[in-house]
N, C-alpha and C. Protein backbone atom coordinates (compact mmCIF):
# COMPACT_ATOMS: atom_id res chain seq x y z
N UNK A 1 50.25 98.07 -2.11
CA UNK A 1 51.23 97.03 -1.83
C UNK A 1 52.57 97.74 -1.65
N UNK A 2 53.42 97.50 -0.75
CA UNK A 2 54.37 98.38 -0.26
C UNK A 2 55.18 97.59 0.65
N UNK A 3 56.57 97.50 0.23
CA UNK A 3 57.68 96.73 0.74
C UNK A 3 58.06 96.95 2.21
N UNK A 4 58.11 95.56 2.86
CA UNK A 4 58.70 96.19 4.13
C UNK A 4 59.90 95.13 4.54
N UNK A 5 61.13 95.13 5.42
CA UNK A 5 61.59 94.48 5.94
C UNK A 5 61.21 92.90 6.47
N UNK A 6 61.65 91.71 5.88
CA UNK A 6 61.49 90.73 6.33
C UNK A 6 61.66 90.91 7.95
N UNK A 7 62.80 91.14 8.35
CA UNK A 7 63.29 91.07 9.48
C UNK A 7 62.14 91.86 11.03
N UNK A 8 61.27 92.88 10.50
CA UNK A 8 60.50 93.57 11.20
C UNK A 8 59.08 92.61 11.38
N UNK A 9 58.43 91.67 10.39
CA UNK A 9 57.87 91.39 10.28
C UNK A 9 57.55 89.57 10.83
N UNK A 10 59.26 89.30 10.53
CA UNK A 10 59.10 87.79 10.92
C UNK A 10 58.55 87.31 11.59
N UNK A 11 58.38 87.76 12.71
CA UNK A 11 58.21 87.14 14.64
C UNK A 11 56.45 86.81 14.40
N UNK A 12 56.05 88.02 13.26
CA UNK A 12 54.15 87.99 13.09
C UNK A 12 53.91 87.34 12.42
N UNK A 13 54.69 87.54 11.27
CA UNK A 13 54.47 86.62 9.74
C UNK A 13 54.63 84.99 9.61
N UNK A 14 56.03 84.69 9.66
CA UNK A 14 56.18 83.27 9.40
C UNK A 14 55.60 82.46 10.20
N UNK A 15 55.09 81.86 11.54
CA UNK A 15 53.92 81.22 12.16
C UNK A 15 52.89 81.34 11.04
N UNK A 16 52.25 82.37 10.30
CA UNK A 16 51.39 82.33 9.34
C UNK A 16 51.77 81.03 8.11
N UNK A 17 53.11 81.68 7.85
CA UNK A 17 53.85 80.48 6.65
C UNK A 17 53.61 79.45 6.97
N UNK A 18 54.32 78.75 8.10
CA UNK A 18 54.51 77.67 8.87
C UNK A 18 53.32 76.78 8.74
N UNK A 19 52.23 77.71 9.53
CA UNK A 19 50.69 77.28 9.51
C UNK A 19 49.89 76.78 8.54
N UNK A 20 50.47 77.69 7.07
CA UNK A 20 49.53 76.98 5.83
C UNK A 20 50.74 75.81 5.41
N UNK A 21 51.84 75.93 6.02
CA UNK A 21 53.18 75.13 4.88
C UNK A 21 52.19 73.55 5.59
N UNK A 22 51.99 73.78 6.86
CA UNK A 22 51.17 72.33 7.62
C UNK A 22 49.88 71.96 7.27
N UNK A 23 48.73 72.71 7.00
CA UNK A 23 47.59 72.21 6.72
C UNK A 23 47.33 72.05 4.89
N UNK A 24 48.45 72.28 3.83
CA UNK A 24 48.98 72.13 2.57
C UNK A 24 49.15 71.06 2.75
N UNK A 25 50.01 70.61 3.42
CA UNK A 25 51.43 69.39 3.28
C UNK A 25 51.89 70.05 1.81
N UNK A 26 52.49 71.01 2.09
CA UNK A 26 53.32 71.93 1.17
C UNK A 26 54.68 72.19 1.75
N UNK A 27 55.75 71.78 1.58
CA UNK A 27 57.15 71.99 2.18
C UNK A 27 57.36 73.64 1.81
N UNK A 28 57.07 74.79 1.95
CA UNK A 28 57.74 75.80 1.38
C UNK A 28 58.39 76.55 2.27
N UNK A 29 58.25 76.64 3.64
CA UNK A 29 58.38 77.77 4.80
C UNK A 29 59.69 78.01 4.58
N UNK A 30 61.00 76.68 4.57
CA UNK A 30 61.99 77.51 4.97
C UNK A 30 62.79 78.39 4.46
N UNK A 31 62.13 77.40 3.04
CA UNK A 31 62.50 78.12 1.35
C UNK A 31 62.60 79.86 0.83
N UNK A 32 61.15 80.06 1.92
CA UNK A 32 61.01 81.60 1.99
C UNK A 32 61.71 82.02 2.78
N UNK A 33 61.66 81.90 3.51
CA UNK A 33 62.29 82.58 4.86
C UNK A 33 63.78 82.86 4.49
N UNK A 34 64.32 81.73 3.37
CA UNK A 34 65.68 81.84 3.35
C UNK A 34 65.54 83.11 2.20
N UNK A 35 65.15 82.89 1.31
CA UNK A 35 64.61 83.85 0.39
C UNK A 35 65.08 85.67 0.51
N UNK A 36 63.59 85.52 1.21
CA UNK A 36 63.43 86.62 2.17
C UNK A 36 64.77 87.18 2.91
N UNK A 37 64.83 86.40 3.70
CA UNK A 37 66.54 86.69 4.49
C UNK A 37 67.65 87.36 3.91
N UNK A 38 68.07 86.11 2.53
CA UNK A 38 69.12 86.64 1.77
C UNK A 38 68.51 87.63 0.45
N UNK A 39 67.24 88.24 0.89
CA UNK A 39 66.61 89.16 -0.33
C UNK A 39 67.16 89.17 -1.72
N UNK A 40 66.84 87.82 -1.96
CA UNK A 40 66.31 87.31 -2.74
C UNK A 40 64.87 87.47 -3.72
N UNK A 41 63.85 87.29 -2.50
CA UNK A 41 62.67 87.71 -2.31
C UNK A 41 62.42 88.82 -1.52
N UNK A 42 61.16 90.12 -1.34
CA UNK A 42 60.73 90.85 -1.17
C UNK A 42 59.42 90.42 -0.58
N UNK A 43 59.36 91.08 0.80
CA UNK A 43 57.77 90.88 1.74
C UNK A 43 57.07 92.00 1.20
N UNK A 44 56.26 92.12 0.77
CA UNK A 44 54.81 93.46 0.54
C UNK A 44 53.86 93.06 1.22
N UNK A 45 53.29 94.41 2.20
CA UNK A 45 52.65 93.94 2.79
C UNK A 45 51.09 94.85 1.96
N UNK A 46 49.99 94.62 2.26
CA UNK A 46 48.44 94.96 1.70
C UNK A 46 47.56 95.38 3.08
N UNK A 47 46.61 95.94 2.80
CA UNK A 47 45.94 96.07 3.90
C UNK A 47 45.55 95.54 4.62
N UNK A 48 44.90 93.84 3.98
CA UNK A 48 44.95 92.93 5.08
C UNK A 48 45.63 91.35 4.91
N UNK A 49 46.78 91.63 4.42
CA UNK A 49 47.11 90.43 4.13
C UNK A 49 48.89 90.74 3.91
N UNK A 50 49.61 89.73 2.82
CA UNK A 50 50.69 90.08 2.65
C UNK A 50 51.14 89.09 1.24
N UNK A 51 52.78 89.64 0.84
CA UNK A 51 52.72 88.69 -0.86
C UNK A 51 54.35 88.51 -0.10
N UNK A 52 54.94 87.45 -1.06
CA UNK A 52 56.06 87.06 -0.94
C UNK A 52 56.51 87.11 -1.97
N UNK A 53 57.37 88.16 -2.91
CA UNK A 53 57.92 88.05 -4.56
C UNK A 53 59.01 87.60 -4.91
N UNK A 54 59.05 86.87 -5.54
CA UNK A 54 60.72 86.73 -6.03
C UNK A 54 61.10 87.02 -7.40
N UNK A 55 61.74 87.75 -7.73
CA UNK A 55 62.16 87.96 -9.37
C UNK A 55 62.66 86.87 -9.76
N UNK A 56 62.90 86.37 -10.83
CA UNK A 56 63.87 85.05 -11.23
C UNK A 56 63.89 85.24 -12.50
N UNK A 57 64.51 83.92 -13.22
CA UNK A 57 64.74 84.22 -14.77
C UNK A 57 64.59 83.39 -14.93
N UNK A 58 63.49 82.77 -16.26
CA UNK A 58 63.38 81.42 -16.66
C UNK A 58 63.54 81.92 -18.62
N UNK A 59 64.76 80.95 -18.51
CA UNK A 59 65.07 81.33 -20.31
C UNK A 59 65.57 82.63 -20.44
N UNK A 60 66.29 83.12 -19.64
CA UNK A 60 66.61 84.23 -19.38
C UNK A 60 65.59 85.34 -19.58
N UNK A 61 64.71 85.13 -19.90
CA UNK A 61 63.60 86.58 -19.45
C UNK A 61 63.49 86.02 -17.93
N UNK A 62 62.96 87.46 -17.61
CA UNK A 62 62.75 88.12 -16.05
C UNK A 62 61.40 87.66 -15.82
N UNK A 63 60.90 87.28 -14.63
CA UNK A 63 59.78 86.29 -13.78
C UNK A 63 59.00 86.99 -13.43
N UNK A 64 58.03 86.83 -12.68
CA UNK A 64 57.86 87.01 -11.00
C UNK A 64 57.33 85.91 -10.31
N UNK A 65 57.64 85.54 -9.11
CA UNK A 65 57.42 84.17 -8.87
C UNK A 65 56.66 84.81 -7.47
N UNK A 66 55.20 84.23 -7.18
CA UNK A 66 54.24 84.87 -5.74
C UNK A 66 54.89 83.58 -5.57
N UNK A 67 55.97 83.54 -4.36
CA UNK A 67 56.13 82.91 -3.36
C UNK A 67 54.88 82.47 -2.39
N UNK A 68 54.22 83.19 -2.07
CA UNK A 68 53.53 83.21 -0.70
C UNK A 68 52.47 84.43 -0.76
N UNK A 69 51.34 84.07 -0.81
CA UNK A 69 50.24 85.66 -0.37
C UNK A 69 48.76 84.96 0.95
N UNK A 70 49.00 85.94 1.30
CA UNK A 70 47.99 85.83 2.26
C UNK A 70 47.12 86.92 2.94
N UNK A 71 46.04 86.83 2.47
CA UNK A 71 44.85 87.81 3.07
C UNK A 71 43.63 87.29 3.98
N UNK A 72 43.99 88.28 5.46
CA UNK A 72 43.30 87.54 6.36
C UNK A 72 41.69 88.13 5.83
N UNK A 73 40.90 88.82 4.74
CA UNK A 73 39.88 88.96 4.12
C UNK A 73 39.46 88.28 3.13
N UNK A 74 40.30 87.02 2.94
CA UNK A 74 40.48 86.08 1.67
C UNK A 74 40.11 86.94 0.47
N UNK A 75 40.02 85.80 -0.43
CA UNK A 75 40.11 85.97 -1.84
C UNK A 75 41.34 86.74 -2.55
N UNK A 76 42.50 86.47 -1.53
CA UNK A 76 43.98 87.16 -2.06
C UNK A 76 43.89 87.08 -3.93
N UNK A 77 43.63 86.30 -4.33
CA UNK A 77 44.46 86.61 -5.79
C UNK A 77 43.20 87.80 -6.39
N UNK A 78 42.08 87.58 -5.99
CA UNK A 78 41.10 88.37 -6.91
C UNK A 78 41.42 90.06 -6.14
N UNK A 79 41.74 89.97 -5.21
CA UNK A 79 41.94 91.35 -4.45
C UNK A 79 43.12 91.87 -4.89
N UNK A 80 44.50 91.27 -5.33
CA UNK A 80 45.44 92.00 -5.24
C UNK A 80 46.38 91.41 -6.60
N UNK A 81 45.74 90.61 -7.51
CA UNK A 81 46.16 90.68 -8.95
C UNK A 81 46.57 91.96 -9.20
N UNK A 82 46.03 92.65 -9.26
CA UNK A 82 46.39 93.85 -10.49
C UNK A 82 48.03 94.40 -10.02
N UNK A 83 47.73 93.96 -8.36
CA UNK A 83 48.83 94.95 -8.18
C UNK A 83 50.09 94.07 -7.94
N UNK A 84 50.14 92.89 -8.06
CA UNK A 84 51.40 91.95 -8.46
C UNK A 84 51.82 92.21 -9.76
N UNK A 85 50.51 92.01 -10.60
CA UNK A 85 51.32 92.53 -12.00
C UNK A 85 51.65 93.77 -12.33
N UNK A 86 51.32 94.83 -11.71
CA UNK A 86 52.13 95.88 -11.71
C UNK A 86 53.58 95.94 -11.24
N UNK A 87 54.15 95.36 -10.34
CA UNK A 87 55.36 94.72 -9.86
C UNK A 87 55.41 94.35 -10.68
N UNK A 88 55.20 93.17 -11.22
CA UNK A 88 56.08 92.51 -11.88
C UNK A 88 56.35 93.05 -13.23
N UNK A 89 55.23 94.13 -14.08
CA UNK A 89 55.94 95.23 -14.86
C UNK A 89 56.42 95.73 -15.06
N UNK A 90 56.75 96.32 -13.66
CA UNK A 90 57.65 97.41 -13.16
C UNK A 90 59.45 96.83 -13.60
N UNK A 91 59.31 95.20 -12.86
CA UNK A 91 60.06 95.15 -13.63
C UNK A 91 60.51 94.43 -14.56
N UNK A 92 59.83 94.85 -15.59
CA UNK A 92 59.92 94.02 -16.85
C UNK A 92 59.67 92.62 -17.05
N UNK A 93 58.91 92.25 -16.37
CA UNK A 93 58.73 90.62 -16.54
C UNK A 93 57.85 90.11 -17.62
N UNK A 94 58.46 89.05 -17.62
CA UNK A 94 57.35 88.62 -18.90
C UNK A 94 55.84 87.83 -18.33
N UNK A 95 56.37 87.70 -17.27
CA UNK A 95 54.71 86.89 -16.71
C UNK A 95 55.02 86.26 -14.95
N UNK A 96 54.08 86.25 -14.58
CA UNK A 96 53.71 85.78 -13.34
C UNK A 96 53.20 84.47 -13.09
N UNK A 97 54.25 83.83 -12.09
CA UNK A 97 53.70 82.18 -12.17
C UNK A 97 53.92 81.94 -10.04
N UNK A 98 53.22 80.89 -10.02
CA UNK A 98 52.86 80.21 -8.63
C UNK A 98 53.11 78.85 -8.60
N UNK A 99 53.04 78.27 -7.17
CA UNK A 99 53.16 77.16 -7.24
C UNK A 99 52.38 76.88 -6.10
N UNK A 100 51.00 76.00 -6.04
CA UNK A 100 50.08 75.47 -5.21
C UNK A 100 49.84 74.46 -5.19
N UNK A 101 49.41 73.84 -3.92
CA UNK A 101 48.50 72.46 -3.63
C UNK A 101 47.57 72.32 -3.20
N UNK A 102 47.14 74.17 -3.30
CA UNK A 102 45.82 74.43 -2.51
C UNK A 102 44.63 73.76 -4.24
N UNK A 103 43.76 73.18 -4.33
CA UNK A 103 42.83 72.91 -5.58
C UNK A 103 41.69 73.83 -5.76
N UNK A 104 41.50 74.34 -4.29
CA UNK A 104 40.24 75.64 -4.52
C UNK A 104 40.45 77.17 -5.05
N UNK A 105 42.10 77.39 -5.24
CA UNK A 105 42.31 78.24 -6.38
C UNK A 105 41.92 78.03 -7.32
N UNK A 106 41.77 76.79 -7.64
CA UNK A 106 41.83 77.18 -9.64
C UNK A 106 41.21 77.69 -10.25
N UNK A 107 39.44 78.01 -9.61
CA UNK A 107 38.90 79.19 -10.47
C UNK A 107 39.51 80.34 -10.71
N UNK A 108 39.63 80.61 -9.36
CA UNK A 108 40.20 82.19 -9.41
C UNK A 108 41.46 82.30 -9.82
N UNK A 109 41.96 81.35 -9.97
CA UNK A 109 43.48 81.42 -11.11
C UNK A 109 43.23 81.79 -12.17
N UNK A 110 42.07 80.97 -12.98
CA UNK A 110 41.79 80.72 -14.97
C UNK A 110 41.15 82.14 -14.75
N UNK A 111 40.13 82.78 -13.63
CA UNK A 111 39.36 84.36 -13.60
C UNK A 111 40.45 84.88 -13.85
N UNK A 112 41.39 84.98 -13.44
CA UNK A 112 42.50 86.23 -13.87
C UNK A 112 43.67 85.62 -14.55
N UNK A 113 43.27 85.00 -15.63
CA UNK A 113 44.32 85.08 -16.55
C UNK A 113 45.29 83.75 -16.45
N UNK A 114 45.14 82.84 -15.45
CA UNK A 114 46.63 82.01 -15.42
C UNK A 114 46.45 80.87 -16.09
N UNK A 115 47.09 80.13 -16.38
CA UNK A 115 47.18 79.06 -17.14
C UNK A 115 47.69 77.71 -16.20
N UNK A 116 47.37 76.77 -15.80
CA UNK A 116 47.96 75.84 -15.29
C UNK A 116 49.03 74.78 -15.92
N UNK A 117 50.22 74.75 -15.64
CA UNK A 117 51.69 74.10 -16.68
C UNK A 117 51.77 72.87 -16.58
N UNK A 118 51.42 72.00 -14.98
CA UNK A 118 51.72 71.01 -14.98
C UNK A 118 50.81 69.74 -14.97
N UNK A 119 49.81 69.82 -15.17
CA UNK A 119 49.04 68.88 -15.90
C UNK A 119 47.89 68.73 -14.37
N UNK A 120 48.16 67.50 -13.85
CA UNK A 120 47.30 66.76 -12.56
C UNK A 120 48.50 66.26 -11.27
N UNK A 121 49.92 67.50 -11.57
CA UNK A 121 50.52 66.95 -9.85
C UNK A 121 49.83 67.78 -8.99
N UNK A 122 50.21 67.00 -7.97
CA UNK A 122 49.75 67.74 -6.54
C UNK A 122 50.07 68.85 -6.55
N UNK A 123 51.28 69.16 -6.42
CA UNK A 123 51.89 70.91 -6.23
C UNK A 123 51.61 71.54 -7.53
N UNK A 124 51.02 72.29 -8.14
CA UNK A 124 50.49 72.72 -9.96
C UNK A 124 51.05 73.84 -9.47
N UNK A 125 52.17 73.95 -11.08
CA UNK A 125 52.36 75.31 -11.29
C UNK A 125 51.31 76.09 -12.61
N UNK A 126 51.21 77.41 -12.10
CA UNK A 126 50.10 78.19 -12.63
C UNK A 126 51.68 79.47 -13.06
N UNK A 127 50.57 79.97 -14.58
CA UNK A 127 51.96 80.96 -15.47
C UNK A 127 50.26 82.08 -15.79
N UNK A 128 51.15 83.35 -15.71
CA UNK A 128 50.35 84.17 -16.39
C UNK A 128 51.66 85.38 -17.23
N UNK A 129 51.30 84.83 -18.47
CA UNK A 129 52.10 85.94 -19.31
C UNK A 129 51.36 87.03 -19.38
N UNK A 130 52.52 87.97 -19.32
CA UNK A 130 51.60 89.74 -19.86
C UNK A 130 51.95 90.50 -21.02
């Protein structure tokens, strides 16, 4: 996993965003993009896919928030867990959380560790402390 320029990547990438933000009915695209832009957030890209990170602070400990991942080999979270939470070790975070409306994650969320926060909304946020 290895950082690259939003700006190099956009023209390929966000149509991807766009694409799941529409078949979700998930509002997130522009959110990133702005993100991203004002680096905020960080693009990493993977061998066949890509992550969207954002550091943040909730309670003043340090985050990591997967904006956005996508692997055109699916099964993104089981493929490239280890190495988000290495990021997010790196820097010092206390845990890794998401926010989906996709429902066919949730195995592979509770397989590696996450916890789901918000009960039965549509958009569920998922926390994994480390």
């Amino acid at each position: 996993m290895y950082y690259k320029p939003w700006a190099d990547f956009k023209d390929r990438l966000f149509p991807i965003i766009q694409k799941t933000q529409s078949r979700n009915d998930h509002q997130f695209a522009d959110e990133i993009d702005d993100a991203l832009r004002t680096e905020r957030a960080f693009l990493f890209l993977v061998k066949d896919g890509f992550a969207v990170l954002l550091p943040k602070r909730r309670d003043g400990l340090p985050w990591l928030n997967v904006m956005f991942a996508f692997s055109w080999g699916g099964n993104a979270i089981d493929r490239y867990q280890s190495e988000v939470e290495l990021k997010a070790r790196q820097m010092g975070a206390r845990g890794v959380e998401l926010y989906t409306a996709v429902e066919g994650l949730e195995q592979a969320l509770l397989d590696n560790g996450y916890v789901k926060t918000t009960g039965e909304a549509r958009i569920q946020h998922w926390e994994k402390i480390l």
